[in-house]
C-alpha atoms as a PDB file:
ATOM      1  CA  UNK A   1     109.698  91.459 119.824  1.00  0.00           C
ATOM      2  CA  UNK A   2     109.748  89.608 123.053  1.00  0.00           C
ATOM      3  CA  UNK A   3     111.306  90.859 126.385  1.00  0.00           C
ATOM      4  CA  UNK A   4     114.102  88.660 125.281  1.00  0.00           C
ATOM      5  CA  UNK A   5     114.785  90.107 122.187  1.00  0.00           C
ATOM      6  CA  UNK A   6     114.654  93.430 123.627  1.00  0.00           C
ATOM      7  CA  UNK A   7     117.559  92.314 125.914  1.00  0.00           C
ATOM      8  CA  UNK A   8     119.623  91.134 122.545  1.00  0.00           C
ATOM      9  CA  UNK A   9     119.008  94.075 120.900  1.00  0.00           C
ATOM     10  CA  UNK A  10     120.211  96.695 123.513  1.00  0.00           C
ATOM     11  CA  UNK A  11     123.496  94.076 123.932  1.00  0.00           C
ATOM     12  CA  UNK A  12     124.142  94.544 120.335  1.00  0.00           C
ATOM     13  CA  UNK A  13     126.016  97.901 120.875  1.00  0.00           C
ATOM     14  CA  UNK A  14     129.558  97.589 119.944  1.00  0.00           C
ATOM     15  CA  UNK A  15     131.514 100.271 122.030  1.00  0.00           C
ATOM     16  CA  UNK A  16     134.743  99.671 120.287  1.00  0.00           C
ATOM     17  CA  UNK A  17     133.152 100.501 116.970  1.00  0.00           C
ATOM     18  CA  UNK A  18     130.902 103.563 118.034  1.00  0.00           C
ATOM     19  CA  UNK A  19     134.126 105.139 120.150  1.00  0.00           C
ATOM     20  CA  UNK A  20     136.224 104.064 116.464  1.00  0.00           C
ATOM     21  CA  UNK A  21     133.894 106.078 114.211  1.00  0.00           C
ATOM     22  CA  UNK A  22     133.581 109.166 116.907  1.00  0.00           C
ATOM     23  CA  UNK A  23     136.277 111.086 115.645  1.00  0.00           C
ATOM     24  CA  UNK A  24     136.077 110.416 111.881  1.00  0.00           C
ATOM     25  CA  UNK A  25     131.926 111.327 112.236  1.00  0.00           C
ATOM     26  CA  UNK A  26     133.002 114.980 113.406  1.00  0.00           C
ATOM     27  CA  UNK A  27     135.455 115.427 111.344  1.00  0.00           C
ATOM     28  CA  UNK A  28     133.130 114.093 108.223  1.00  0.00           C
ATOM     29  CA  UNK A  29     130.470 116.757 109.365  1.00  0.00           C
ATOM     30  CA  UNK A  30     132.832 119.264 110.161  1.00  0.00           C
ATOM     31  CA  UNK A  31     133.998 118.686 106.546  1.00  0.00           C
ATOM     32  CA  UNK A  32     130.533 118.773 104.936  1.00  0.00           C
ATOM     33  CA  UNK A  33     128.817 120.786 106.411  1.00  0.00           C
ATOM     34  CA  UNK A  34     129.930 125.179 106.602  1.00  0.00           C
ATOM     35  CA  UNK A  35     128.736 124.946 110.279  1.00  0.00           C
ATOM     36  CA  UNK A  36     127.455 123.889 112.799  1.00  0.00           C
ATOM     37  CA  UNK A  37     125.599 126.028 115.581  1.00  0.00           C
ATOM     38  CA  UNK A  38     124.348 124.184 118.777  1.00  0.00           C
ATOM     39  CA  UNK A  39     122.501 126.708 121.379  1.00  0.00           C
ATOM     40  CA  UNK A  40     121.449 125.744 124.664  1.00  0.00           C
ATOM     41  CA  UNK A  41     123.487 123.193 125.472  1.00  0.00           C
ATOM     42  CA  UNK A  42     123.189 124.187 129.399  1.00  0.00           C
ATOM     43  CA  UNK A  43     119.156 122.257 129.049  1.00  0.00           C
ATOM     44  CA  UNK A  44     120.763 119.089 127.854  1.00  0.00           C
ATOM     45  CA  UNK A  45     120.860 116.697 130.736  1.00  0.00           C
ATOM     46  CA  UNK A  46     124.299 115.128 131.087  1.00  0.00           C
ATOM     47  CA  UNK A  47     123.297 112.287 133.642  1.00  0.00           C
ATOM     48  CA  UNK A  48     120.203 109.798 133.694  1.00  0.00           C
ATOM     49  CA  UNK A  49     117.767 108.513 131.231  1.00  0.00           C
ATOM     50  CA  UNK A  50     116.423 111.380 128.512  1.00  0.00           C
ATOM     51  CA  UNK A  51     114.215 111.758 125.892  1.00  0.00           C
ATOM     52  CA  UNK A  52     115.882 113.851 122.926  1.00  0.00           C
ATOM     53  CA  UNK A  53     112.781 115.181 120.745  1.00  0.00           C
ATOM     54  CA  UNK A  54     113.916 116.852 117.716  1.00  0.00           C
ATOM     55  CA  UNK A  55     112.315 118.185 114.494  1.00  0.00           C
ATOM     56  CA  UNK A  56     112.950 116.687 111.944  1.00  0.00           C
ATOM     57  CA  UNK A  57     114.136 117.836 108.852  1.00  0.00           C
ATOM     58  CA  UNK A  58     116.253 115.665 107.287  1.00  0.00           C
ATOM     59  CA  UNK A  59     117.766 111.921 106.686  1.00  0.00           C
ATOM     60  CA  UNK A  60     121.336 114.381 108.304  1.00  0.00           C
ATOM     61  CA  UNK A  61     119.270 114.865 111.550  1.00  0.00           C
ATOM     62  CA  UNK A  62     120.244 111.751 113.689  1.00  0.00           C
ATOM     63  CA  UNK A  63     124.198 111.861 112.408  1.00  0.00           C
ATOM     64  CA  UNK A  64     124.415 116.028 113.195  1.00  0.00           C
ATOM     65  CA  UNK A  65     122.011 115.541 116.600  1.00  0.00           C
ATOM     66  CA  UNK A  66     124.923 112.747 117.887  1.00  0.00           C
ATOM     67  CA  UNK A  67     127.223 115.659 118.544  1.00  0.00           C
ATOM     68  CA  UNK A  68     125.123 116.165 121.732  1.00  0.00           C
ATOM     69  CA  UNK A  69     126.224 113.185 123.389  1.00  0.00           C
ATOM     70  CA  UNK A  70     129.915 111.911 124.103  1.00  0.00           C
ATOM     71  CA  UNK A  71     128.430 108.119 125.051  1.00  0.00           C
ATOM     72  CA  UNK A  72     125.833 106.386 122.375  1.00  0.00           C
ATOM     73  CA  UNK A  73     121.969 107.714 121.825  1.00  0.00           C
ATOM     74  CA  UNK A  74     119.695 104.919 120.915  1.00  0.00           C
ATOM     75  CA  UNK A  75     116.727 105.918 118.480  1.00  0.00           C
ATOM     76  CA  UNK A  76     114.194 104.384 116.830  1.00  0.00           C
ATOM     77  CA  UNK A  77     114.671 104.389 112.870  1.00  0.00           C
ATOM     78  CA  UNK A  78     112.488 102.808 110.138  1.00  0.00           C
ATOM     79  CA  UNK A  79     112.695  99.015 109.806  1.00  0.00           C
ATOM     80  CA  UNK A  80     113.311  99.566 106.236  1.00  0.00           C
ATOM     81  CA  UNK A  81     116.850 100.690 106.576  1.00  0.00           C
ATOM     82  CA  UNK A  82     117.823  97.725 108.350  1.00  0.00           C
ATOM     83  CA  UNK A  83     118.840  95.662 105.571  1.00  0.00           C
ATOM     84  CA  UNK A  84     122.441  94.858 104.599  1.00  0.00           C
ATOM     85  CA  UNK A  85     125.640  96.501 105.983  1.00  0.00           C
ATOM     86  CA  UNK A  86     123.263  99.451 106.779  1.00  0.00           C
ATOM     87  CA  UNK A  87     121.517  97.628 108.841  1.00  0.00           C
ATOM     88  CA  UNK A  88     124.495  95.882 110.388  1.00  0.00           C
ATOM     89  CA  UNK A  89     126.012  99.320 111.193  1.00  0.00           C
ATOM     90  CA  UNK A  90     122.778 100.516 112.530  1.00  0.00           C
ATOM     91  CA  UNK A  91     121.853  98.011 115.036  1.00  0.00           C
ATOM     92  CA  UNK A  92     125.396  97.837 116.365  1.00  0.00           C
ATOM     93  CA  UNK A  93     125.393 102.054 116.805  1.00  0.00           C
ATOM     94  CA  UNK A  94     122.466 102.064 118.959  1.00  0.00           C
ATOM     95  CA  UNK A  95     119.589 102.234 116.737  1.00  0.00           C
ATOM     96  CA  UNK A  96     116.491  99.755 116.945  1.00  0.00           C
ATOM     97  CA  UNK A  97     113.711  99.090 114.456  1.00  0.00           C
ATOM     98  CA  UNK A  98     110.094 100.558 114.095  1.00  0.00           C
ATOM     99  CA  UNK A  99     107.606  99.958 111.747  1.00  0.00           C
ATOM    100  CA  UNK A 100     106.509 103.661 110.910  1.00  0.00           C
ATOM    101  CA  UNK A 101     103.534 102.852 109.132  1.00  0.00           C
ATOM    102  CA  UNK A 102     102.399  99.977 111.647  1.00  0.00           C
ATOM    103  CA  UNK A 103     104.127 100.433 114.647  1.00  0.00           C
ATOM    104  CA  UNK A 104     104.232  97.472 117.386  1.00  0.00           C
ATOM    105  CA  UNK A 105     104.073  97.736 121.081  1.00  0.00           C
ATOM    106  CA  UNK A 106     107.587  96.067 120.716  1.00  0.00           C
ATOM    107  CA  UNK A 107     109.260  98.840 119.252  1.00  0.00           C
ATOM    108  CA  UNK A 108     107.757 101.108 122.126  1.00  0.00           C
ATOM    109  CA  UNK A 109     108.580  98.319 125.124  1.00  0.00           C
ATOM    110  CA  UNK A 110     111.958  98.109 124.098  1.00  0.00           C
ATOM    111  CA  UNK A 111     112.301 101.909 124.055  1.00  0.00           C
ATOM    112  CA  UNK A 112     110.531 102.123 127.573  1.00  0.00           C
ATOM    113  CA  UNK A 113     113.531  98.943 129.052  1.00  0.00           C
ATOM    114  CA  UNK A 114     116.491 101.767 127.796  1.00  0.00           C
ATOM    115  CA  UNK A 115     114.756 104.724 129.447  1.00  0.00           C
ATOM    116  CA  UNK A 116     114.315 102.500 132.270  1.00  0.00           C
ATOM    117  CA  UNK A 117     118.415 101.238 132.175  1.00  0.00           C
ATOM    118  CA  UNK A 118     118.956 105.043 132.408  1.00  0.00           C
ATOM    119  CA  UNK A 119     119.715 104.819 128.420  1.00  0.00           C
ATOM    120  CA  UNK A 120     119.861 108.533 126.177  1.00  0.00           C
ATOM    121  CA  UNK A 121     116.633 107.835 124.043  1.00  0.00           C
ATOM    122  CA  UNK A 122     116.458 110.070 120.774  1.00  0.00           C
ATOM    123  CA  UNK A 123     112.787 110.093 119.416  1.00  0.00           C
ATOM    124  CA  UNK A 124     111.491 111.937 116.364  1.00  0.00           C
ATOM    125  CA  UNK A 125     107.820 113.314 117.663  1.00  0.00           C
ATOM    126  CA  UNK A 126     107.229 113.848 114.066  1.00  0.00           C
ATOM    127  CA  UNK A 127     107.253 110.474 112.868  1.00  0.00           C
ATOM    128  CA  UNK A 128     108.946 110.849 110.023  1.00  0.00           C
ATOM    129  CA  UNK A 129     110.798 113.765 107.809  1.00  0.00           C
ATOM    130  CA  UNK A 130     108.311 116.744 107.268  1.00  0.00           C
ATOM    131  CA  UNK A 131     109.821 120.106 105.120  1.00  0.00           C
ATOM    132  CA  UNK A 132     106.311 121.211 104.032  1.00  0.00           C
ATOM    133  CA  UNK A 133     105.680 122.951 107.202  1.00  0.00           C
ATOM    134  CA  UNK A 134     107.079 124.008 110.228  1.00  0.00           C
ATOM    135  CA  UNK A 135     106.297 121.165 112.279  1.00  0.00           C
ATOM    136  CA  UNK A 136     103.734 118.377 111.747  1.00  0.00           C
ATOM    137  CA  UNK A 137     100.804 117.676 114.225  1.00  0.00           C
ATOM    138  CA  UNK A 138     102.486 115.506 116.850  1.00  0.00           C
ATOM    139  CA  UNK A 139     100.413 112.653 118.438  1.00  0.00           C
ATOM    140  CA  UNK A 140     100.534 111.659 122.080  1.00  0.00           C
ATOM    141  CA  UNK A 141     102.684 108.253 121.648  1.00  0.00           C
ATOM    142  CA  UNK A 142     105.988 110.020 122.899  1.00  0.00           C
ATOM    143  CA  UNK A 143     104.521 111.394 125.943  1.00  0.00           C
ATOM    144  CA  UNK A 144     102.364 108.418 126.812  1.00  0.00           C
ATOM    145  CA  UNK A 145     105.702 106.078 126.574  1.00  0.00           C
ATOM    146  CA  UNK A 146     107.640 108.614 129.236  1.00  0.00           C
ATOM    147  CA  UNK A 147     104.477 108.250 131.331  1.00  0.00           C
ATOM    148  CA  UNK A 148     104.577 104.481 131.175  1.00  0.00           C
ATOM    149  CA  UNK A 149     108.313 104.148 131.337  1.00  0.00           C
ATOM    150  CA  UNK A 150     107.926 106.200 134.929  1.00  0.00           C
ATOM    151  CA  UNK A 151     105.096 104.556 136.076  1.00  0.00           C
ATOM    152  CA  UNK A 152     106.427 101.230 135.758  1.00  0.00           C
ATOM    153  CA  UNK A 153     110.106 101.507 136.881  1.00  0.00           C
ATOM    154  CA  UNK A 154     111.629  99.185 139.600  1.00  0.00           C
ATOM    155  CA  UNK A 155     112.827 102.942 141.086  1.00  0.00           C
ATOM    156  CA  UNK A 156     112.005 106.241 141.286  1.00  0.00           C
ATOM    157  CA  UNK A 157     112.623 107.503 137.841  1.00  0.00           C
ATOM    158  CA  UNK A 158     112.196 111.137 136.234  1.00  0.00           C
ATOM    159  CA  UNK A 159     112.869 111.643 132.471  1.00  0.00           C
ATOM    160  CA  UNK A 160     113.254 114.606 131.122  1.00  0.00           C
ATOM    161  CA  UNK A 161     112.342 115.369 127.405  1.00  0.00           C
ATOM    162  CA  UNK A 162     113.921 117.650 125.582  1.00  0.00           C
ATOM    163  CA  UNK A 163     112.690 119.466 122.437  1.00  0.00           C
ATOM    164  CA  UNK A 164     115.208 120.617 119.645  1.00  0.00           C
ATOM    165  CA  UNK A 165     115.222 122.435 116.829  1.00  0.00           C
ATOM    166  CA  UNK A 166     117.088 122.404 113.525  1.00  0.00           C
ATOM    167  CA  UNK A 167     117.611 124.328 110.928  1.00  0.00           C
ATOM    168  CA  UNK A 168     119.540 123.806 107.839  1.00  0.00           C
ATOM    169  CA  UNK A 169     120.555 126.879 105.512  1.00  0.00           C
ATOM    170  CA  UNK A 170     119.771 126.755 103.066  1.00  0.00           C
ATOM    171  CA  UNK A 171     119.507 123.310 103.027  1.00  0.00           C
ATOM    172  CA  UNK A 172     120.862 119.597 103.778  1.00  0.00           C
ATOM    173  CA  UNK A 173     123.167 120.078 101.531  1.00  0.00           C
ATOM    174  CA  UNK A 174     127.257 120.499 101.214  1.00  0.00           C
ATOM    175  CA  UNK A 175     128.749 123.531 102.841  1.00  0.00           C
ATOM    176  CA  UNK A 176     125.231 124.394 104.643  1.00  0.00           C
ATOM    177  CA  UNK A 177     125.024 125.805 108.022  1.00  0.00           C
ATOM    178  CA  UNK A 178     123.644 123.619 110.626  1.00  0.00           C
ATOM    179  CA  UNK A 179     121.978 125.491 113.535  1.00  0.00           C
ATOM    180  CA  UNK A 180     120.609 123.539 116.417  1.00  0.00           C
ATOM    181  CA  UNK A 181     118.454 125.171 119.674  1.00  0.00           C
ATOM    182  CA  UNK A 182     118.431 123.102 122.566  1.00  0.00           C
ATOM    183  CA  UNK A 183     114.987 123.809 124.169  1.00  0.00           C
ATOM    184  CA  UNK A 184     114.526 123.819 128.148  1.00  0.00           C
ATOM    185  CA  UNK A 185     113.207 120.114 129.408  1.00  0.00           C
ATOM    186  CA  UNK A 186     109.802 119.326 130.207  1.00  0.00           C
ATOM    187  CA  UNK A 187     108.707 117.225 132.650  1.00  0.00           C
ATOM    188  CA  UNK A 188     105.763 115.208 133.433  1.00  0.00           C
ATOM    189  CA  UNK A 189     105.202 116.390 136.960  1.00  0.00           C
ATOM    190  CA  UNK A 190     104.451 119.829 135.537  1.00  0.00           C
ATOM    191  CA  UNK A 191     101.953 118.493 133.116  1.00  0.00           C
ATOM    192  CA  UNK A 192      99.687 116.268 135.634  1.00  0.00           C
ATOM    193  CA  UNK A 193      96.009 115.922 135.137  1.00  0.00           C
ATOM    194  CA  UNK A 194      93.274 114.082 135.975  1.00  0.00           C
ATOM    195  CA  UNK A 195      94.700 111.151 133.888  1.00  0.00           C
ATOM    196  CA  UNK A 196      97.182 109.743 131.827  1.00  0.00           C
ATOM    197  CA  UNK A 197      95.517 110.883 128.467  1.00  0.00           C
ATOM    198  CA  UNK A 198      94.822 114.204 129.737  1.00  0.00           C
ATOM    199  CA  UNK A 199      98.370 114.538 130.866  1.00  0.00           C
ATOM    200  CA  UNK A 200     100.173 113.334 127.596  1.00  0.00           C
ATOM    201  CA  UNK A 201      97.948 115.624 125.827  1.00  0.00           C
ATOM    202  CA  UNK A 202      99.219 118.740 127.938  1.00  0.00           C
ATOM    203  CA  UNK A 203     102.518 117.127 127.402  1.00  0.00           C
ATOM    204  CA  UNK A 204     102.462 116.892 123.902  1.00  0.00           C
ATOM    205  CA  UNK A 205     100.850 120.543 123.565  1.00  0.00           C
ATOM    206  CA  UNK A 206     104.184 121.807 125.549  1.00  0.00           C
ATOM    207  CA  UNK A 207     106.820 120.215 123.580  1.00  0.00           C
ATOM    208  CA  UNK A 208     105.338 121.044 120.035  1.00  0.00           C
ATOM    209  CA  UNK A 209     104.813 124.590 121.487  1.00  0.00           C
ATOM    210  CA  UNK A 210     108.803 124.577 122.145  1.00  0.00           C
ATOM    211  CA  UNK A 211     109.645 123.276 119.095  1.00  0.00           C
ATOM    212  CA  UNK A 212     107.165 125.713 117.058  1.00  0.00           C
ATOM    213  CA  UNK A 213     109.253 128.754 119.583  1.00  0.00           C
ATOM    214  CA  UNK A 214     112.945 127.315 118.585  1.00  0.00           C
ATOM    215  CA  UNK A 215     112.275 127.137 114.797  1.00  0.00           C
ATOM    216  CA  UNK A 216     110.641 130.459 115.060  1.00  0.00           C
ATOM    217  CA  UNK A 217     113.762 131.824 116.826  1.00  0.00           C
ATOM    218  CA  UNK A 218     115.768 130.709 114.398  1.00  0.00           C
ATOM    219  CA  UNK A 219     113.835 131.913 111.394  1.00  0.00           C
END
């Protein structure tokens, strides 16, 4: 993906269409789901670029974790649902592709242009759907792609990241109960080492260690 084709792909948000499927997403979820439970809402930035940083859980998690947000989060989702009307939907709601097994510096440049356009940026630290245990391992590529989209802004730019957790009982299934804990932000000024890799390492150490709190919380 070129710098041009970054620019395409952040154009090719329709606004009619998300602000035409708004209501009829919350009232499908409101529908399906027994409840929904968000906590914390007072750490979710409301202005600005942001990193959301949720656990994830389920294929449900992006669709429930848009309630946050009255304007469009972009995310990153696996290339392989980009075929078809899927795909067409996808790209035109805010979501652009990654290659989960190969990733390319592409994926992560284009993600670093929306942070830096002041863009809500939802980011799975996971890297993919994990039930088998609380919370995978999380590598340093989130935190080293805040560091980068700071460091090389035309402006002085802080972005918060925000960890969330989610819980689904007893599962994502109909009539479950959805309960979401929004986790204070981090930031990377209170993380600062001696360099970069130190830094996304402390980084990365903090958010999984307010994820691992939240699900705890929440049982």
């Amino acid at each position: 993906m070129t710098h041009q084709t970054a620019e395409i792909d952040r154009s090719s948000v329709v606004s009619w269409l998300y602000w035409s499927l708004l209501p009829i997403h919350r009232l499908f979820l409101s529908l399906f789901f027994g409840s929904i439970v968000i906590h914390g809402i007072k750490h979710l930035p409301t202005q600005g670029p942001v990193v959301l940083a949720p656990k994830h859980y389920s294929r449900w998690d992006p669709f429930v974790l848009a309630l946050l947000s009255v304007e469009p989060l972009w995310f990153m989702t696996n290339a392989n649902q980009f075929a078809g009307v899927q795909g067409w939907f996808l790209q035109r709601l805010g979501a652009f592709p990654v290659d989960v097994e190969h990733p390319k510096i592409a994926s992560f440049r284009c993600a670093i242009e929306l942070l830096q356009d002041h863009k809500k940026l939802m980011l799975f630290p996971e890297g993919g759907i994990v039930r088998d245990q609380p919370l995978r391992t999380l590598k340093l590529g989130l935190a080293r792609m805040v560091l980068q989209a700071e460091a090389t802004a035309s402006e002085r730019l802080t972005i918060p990241i925000v960890p969330i957790a989610i819980c689904y009982q007893p599962a994502p299934v109909w009539r479950s109960h959805i309960t979401i804990a929004i986790r204070p932000p981090l930031y990377t000024s209170d993380y600062r080492q001696s360099n970069d890799k130190k830094t996304a390492q402390a980084i990365t150490a903090a958010l999984e260690a307010s994820l691992l709190e939240g699900l705890v919380e929440m049982g």
